[in-house]
Protein backbone atom coordinates (compact mmCIF):
# COMPACT_ATOMS: atom_id res chain seq x y z
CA UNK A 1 -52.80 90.52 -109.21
CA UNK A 2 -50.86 91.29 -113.18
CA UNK A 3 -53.03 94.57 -112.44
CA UNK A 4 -51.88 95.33 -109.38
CA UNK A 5 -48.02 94.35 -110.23
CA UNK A 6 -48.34 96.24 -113.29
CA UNK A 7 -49.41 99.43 -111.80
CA UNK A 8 -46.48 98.92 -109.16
CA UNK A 9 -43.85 98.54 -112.06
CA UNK A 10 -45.06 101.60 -113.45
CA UNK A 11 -45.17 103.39 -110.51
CA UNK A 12 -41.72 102.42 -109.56
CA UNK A 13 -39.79 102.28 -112.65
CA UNK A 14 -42.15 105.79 -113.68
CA UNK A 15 -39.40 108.51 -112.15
CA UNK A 16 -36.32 106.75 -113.87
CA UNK A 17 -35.67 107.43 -117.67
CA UNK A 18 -36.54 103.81 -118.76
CA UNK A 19 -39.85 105.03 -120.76
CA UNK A 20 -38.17 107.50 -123.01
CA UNK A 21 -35.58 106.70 -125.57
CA UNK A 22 -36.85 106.87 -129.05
CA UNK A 23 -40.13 106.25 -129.51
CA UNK A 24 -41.38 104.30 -132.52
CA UNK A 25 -42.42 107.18 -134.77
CA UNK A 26 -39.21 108.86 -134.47
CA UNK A 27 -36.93 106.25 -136.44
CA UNK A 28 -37.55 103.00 -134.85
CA UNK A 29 -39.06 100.64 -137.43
CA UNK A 30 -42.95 99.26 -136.71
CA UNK A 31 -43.82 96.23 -134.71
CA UNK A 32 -47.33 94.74 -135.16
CA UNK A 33 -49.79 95.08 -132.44
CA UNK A 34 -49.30 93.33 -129.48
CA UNK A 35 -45.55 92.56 -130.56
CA UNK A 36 -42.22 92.69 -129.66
CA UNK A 37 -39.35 93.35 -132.35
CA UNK A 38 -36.17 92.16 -130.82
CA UNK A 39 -32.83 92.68 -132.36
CA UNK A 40 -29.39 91.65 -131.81
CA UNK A 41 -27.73 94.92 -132.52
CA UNK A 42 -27.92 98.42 -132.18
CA UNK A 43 -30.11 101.18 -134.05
CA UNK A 44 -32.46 98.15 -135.00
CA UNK A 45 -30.22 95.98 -136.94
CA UNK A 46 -29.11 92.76 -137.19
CA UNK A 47 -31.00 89.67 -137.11
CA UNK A 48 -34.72 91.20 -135.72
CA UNK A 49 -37.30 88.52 -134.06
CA UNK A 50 -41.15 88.57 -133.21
CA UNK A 51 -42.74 88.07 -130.07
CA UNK A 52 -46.00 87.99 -128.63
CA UNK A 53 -46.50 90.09 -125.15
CA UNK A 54 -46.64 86.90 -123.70
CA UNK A 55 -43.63 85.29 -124.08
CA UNK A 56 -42.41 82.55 -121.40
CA UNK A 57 -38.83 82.17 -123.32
CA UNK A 58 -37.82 83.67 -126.73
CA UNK A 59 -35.77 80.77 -127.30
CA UNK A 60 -32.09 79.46 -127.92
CA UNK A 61 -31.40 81.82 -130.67
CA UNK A 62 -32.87 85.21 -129.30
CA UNK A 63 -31.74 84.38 -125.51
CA UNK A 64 -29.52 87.20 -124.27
CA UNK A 65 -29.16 88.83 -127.25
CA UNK A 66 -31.48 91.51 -127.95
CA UNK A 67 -29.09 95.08 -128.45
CA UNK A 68 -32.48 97.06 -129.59
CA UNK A 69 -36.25 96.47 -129.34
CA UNK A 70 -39.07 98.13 -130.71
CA UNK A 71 -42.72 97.42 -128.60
CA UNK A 72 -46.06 97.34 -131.22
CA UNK A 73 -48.80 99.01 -130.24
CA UNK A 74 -50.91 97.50 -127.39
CA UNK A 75 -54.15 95.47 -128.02
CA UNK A 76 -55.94 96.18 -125.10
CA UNK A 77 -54.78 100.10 -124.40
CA UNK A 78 -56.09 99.87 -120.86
CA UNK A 79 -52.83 97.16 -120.49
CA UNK A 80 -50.34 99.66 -122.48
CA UNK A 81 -47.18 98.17 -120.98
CA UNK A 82 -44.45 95.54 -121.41
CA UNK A 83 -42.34 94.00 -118.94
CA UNK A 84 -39.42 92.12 -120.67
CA UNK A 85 -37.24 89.31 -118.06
CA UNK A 86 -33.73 88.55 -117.57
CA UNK A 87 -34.66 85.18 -116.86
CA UNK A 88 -37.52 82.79 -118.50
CA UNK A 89 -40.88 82.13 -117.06
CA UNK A 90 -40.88 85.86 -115.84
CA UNK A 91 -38.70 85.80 -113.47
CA UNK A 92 -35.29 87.65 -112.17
CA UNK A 93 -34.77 91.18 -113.23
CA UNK A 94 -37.38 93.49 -115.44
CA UNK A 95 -37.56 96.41 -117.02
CA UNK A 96 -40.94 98.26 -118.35
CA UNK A 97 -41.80 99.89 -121.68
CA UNK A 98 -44.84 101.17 -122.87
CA UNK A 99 -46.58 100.39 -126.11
CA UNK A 100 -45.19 101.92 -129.35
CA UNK A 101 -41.82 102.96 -127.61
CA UNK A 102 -38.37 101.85 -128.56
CA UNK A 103 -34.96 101.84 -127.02
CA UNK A 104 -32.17 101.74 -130.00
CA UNK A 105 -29.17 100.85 -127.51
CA UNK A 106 -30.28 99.04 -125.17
CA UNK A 107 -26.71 99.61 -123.10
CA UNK A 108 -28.50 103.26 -121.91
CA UNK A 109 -30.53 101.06 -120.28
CA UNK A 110 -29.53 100.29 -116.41
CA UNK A 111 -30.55 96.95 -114.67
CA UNK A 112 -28.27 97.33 -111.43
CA UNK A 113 -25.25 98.83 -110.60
CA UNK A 114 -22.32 97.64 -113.21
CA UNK A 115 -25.25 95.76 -115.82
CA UNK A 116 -27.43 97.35 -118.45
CA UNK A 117 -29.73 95.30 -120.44
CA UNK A 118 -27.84 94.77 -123.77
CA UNK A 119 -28.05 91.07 -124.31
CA UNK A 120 -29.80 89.95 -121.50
CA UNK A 121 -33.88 89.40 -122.42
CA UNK A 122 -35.19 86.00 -121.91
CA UNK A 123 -38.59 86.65 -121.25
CA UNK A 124 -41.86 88.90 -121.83
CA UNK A 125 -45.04 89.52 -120.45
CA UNK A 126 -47.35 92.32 -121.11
C-alpha cells in the first residue's frame, strides 16, 4: 500500500514544479541520510531541526513553522521520496520531495488555492 500511494504522489504531484527549487548541492546546507532539516526561516536560517523520514509529529516547537527544509539523502534509494503533512499522524494536506532536494522559501510552494506551505509542516513520512 506506502508503495502504491507513493508512486501515486509522485505521479500526481510529478507535472507541478514542487520537485525543483534548489537542490541541496546548489546552496542548501546537508542533511544526514534519511533526514529532514527543518527551519523556521527562509534561505535555511533560523532555528534548524532534525527529523527522521518517519516522523508522526515534529513537536510543539517545530509545529507550523518550518519557512525552509532541506531532505538528506535517502537510505533505501528504491524509496527516494518524502511526503511532509499539514497535520500529525500523516494526515490532511501533503506535499512530495525527493531525496537531496531543498526548497529555500517554502511560500513558492502551493498547497491550495490562497495557502502555500510556509509554516504549516506537522508531519513526515518517507
Amino acid at each position: 500500500m506506502k508503495k502504491l500511494l507513493r508512486t501515486a504522489g509522485v505521479m500526481t504531484i510529478a507535472g507541478a514544479s514542487v520537485l525543483t527549487g534548489v537542490s541541496a548541492a546548489q546552496a542548501a546546507p546537508a542533511c544526514s541520510t534519511a533526514r529532514v532539516c527543518l527551519y523556521d526561516d527562509y534561505w535555511f536560517t533560523g532555528t534548524q531541526r532534525t527529523f527522521g523520514w518517519v516522523t508522526s509529529n515534529v513537536g510543539t516547537a517545530a509545529n507550523d513553522k518550518a519557512s525552509s527544509l532541506v531532505v538528506g539523502p535517502p537510505a533505501d534509494p528504491a524509496s527516494p521520496y518524502v511526503y511532509f503533512y499539514v497535520d500529525d499522524n500523516f494526515s490532511g494536506y501533503s506535499i512530495i520531495f525527493r531525496g537531496g532536494n531543498a526548497m529555500n522559501d517554502l511560500r513558492g510552494s502551493a498547497m491550495v488555492a490562497g495557502r502555500n506551505w510556509d509554516d504549516e509542516i506537522t508531519s513526515v513520512w518517507g
